[in-house]
C-alpha atoms as a PDB file:
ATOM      1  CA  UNK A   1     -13.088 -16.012  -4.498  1.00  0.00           C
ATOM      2  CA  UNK A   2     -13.480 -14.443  -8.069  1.00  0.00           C
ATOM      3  CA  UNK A   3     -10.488 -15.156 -10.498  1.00  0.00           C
ATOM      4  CA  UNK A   4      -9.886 -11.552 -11.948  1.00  0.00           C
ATOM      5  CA  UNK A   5      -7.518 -13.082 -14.523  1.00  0.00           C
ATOM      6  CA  UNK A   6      -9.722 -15.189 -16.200  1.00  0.00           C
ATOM      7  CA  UNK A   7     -12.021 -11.990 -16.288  1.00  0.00           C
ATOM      8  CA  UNK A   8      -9.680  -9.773 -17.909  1.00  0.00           C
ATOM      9  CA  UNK A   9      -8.530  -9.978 -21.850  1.00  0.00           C
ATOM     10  CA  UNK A  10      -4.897  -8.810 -23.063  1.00  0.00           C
ATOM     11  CA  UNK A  11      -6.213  -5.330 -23.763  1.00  0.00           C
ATOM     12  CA  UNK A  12      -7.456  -4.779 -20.095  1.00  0.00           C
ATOM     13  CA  UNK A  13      -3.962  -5.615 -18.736  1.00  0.00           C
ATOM     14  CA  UNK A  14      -2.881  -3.152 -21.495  1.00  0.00           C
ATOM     15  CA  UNK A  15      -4.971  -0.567 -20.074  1.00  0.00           C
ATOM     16  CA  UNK A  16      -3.608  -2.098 -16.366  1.00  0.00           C
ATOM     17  CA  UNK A  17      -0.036  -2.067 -17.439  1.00  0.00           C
ATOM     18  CA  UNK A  18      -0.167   1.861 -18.759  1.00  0.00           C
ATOM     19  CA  UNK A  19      -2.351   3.233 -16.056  1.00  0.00           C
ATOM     20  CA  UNK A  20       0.273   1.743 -13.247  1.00  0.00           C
ATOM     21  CA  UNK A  21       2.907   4.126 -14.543  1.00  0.00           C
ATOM     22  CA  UNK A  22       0.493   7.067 -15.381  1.00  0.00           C
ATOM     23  CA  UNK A  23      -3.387   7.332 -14.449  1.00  0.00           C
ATOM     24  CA  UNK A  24      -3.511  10.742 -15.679  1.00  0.00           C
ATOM     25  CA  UNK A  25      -3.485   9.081 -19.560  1.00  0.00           C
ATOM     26  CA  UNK A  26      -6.353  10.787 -21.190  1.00  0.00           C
ATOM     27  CA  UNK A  27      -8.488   8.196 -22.383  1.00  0.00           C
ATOM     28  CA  UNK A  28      -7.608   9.655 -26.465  1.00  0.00           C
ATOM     29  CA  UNK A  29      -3.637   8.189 -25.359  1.00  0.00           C
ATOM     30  CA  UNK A  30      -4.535   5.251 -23.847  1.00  0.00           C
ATOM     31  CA  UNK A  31      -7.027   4.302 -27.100  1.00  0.00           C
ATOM     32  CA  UNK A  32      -3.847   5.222 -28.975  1.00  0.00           C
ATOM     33  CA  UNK A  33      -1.738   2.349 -26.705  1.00  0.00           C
ATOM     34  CA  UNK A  34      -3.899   0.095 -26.696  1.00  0.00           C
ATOM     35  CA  UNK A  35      -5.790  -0.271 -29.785  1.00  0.00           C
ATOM     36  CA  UNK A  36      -9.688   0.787 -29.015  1.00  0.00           C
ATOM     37  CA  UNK A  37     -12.178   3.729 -28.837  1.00  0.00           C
ATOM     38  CA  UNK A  38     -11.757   6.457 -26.010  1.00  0.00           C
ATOM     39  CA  UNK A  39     -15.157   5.464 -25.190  1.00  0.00           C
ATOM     40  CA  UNK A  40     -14.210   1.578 -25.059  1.00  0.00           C
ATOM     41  CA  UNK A  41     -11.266   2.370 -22.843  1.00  0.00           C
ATOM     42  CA  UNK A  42     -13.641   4.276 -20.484  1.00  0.00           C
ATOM     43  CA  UNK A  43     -15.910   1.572 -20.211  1.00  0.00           C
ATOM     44  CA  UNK A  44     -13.340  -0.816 -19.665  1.00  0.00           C
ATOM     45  CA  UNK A  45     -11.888   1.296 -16.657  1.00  0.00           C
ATOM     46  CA  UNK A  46     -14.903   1.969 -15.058  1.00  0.00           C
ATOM     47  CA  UNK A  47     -14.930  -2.020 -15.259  1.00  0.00           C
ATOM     48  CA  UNK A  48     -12.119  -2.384 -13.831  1.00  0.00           C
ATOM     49  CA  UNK A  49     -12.751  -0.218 -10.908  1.00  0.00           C
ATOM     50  CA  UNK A  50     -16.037  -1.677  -9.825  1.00  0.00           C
ATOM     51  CA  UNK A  51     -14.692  -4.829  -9.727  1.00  0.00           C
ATOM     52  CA  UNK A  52     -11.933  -3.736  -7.819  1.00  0.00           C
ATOM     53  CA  UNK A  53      -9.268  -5.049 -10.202  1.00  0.00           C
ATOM     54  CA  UNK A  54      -8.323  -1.620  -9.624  1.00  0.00           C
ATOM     55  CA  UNK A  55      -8.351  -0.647  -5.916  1.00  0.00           C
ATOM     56  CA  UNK A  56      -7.274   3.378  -6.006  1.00  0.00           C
ATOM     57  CA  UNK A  57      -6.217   6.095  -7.981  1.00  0.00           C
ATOM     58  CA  UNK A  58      -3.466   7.620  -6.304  1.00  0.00           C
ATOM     59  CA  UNK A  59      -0.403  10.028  -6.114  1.00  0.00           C
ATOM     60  CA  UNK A  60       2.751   9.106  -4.960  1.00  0.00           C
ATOM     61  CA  UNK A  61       4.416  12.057  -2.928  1.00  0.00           C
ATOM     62  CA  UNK A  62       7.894  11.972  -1.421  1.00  0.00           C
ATOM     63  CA  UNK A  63       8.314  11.489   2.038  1.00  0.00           C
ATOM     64  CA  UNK A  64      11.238  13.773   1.891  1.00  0.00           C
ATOM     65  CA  UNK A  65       9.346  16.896  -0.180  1.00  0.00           C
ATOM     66  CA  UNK A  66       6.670  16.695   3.006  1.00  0.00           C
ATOM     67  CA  UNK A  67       9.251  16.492   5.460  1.00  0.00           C
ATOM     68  CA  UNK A  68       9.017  12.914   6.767  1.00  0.00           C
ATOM     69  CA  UNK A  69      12.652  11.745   5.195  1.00  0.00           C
ATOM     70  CA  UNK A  70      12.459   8.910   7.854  1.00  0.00           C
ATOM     71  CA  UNK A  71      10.919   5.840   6.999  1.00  0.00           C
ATOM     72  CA  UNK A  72      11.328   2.880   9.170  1.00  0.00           C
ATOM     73  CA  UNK A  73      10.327  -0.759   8.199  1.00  0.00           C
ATOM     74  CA  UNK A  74       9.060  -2.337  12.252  1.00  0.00           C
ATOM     75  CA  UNK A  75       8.180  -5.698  12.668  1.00  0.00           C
ATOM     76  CA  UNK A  76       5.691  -6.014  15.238  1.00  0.00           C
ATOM     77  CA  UNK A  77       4.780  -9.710  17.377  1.00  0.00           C
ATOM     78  CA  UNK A  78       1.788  -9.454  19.082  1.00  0.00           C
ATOM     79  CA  UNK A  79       1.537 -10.965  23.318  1.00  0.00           C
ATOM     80  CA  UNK A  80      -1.159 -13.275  21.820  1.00  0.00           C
ATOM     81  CA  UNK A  81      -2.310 -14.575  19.018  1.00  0.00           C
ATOM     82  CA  UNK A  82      -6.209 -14.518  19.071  1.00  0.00           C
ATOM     83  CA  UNK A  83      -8.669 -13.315  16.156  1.00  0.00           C
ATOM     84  CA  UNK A  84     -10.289 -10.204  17.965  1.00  0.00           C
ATOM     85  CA  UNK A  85      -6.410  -9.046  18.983  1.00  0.00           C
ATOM     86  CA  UNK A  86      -5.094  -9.318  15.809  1.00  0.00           C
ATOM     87  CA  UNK A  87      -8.251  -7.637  14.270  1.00  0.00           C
ATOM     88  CA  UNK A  88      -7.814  -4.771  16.668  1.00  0.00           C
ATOM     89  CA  UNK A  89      -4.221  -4.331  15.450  1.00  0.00           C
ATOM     90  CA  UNK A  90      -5.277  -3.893  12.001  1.00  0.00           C
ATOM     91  CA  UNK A  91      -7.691  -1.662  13.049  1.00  0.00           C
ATOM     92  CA  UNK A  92      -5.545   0.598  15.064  1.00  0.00           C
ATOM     93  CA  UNK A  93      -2.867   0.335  12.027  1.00  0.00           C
ATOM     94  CA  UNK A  94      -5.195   1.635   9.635  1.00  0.00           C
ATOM     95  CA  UNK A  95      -6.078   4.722  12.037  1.00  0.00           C
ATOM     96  CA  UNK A  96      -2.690   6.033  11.889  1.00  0.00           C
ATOM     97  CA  UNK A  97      -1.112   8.159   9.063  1.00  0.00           C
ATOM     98  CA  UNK A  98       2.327   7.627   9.857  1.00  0.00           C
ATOM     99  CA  UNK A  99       2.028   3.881   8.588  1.00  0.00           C
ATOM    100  CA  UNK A 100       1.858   4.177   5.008  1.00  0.00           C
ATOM    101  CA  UNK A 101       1.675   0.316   4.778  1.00  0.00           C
ATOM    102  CA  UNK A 102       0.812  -2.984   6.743  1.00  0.00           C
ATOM    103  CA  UNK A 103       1.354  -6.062   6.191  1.00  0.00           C
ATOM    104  CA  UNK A 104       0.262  -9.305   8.329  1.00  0.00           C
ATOM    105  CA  UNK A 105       3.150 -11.974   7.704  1.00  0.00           C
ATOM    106  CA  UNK A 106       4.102 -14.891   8.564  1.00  0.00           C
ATOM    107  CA  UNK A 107       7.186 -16.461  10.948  1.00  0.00           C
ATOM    108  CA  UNK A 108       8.681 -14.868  13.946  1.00  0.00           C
ATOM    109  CA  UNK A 109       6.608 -11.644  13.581  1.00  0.00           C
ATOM    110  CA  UNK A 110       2.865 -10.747  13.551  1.00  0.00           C
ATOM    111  CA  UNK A 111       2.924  -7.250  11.304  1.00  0.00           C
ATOM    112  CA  UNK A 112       5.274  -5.295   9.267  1.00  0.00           C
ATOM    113  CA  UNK A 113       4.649  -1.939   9.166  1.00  0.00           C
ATOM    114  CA  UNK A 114       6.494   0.587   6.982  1.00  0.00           C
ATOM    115  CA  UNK A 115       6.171   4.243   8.972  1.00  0.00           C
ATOM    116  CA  UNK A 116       7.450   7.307   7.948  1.00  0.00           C
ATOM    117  CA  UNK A 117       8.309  10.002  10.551  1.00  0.00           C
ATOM    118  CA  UNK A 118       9.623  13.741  10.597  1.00  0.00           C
ATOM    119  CA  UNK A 119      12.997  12.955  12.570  1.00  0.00           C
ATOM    120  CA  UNK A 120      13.939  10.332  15.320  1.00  0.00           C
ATOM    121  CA  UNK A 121      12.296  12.081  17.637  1.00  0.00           C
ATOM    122  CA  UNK A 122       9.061  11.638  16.055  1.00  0.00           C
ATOM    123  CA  UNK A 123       9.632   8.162  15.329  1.00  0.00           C
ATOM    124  CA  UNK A 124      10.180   8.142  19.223  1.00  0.00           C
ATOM    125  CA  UNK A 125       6.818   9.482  19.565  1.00  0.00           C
ATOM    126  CA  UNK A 126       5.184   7.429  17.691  1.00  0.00           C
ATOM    127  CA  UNK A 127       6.446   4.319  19.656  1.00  0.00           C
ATOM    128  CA  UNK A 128       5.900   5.262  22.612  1.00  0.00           C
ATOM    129  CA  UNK A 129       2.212   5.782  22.055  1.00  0.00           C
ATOM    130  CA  UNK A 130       1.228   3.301  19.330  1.00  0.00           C
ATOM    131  CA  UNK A 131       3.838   0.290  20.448  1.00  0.00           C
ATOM    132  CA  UNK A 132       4.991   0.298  23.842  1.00  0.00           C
ATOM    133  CA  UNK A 133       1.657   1.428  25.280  1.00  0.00           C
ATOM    134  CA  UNK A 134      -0.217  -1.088  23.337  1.00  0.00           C
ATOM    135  CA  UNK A 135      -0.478  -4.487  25.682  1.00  0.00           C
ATOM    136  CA  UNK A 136      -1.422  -6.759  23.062  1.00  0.00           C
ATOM    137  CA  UNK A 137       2.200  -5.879  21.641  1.00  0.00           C
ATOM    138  CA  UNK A 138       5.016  -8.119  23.088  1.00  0.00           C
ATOM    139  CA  UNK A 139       7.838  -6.808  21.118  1.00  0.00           C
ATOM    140  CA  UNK A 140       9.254  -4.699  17.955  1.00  0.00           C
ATOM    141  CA  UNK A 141      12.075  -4.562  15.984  1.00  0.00           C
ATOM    142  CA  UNK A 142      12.983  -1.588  13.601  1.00  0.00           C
ATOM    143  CA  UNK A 143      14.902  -0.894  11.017  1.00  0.00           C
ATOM    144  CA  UNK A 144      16.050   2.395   9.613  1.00  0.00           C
ATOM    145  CA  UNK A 145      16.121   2.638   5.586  1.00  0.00           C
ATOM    146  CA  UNK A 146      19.193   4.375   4.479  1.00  0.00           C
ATOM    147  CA  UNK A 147      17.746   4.902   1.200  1.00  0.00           C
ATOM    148  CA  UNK A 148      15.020   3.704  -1.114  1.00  0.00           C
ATOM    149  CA  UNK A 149      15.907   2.252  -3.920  1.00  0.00           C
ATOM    150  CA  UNK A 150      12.128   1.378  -5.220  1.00  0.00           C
ATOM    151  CA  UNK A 151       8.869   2.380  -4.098  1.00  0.00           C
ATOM    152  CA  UNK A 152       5.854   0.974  -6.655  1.00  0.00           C
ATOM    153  CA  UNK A 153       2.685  -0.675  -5.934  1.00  0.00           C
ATOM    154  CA  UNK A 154       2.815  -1.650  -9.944  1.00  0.00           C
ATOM    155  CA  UNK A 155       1.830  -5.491 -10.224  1.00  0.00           C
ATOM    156  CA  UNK A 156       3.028  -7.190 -13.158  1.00  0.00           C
ATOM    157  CA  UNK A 157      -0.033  -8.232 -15.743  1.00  0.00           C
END
């Protein structure tokens, strides 16, 4: 497995730490923060990204302003636990929008997903065909977020 930190000098997690909060810097401000050439900080981006230090470029909408104000964190245990199952989880997960993220844990559960949904009746919807007609699935437990107090995928560097 490669070691991206030994990789990466204090100006690329410069460049890291301003793009987290804002990837539409022009390359002219981020030269400015970080002390090189708008050409240097292109290069150095374009690094960055092929080596998958960083993953996506992405906007971060509000459930709410798309109407989907619900967003439920489910913890999901699996009937089995056997490498093609739990590879056909993550491969069903990964098919549906209304899980904006997935994780595979460990203790008492298999997955965590966090899904968003329209109302409670959507929600509904959504378990009844994803969960409870899914027989690898023994069980799932949700719980409702009454209100989101932070939402980043910023990694300290």
């Amino acid at each position: 497995m490669m070691r991206y930190s030994s990789l990466m000098d204090h100006i690329d997690r410069k460049l890291l730490h301003h793009v987290q909060r804002n990837n539409q810097l022009t390359s002219a401000a981020l030269s400015d923060l970080v002390g090189l050439s708008p050409t240097s900080v292109q290069r150095r981006l374009q690094r960055l990204r092929a080596d998958r230090v960083i993953t996506a470029d992405i906007a971060v909408v509000s459930p709410a302003a798309v109407g989907r104000p619900l967003t439920m964190l489910v913890a999901v245990e699996l009937a089995r636990e056997r490498s093609d199952i739990i590879d056909r989880f993550k491969r069903s997960v990964r098919a549906r929008p209304e899980v904006m993220s997935a994780y595979y844990v460990t203790g008492e559960t298999d997955f965590v997903l966090i899904v968003t949904a329209e109302d409670m009746a959507d929600y509904e919807g959504f378990t009844r065909d994803f969960l409870y007609n899914n027989p690898d699935i023994r069980g799932f437990k949700t719980t409702v977020v009454m209100d989101r107090i932070k939402a980043s995928f910023n990694v300290p560097v």
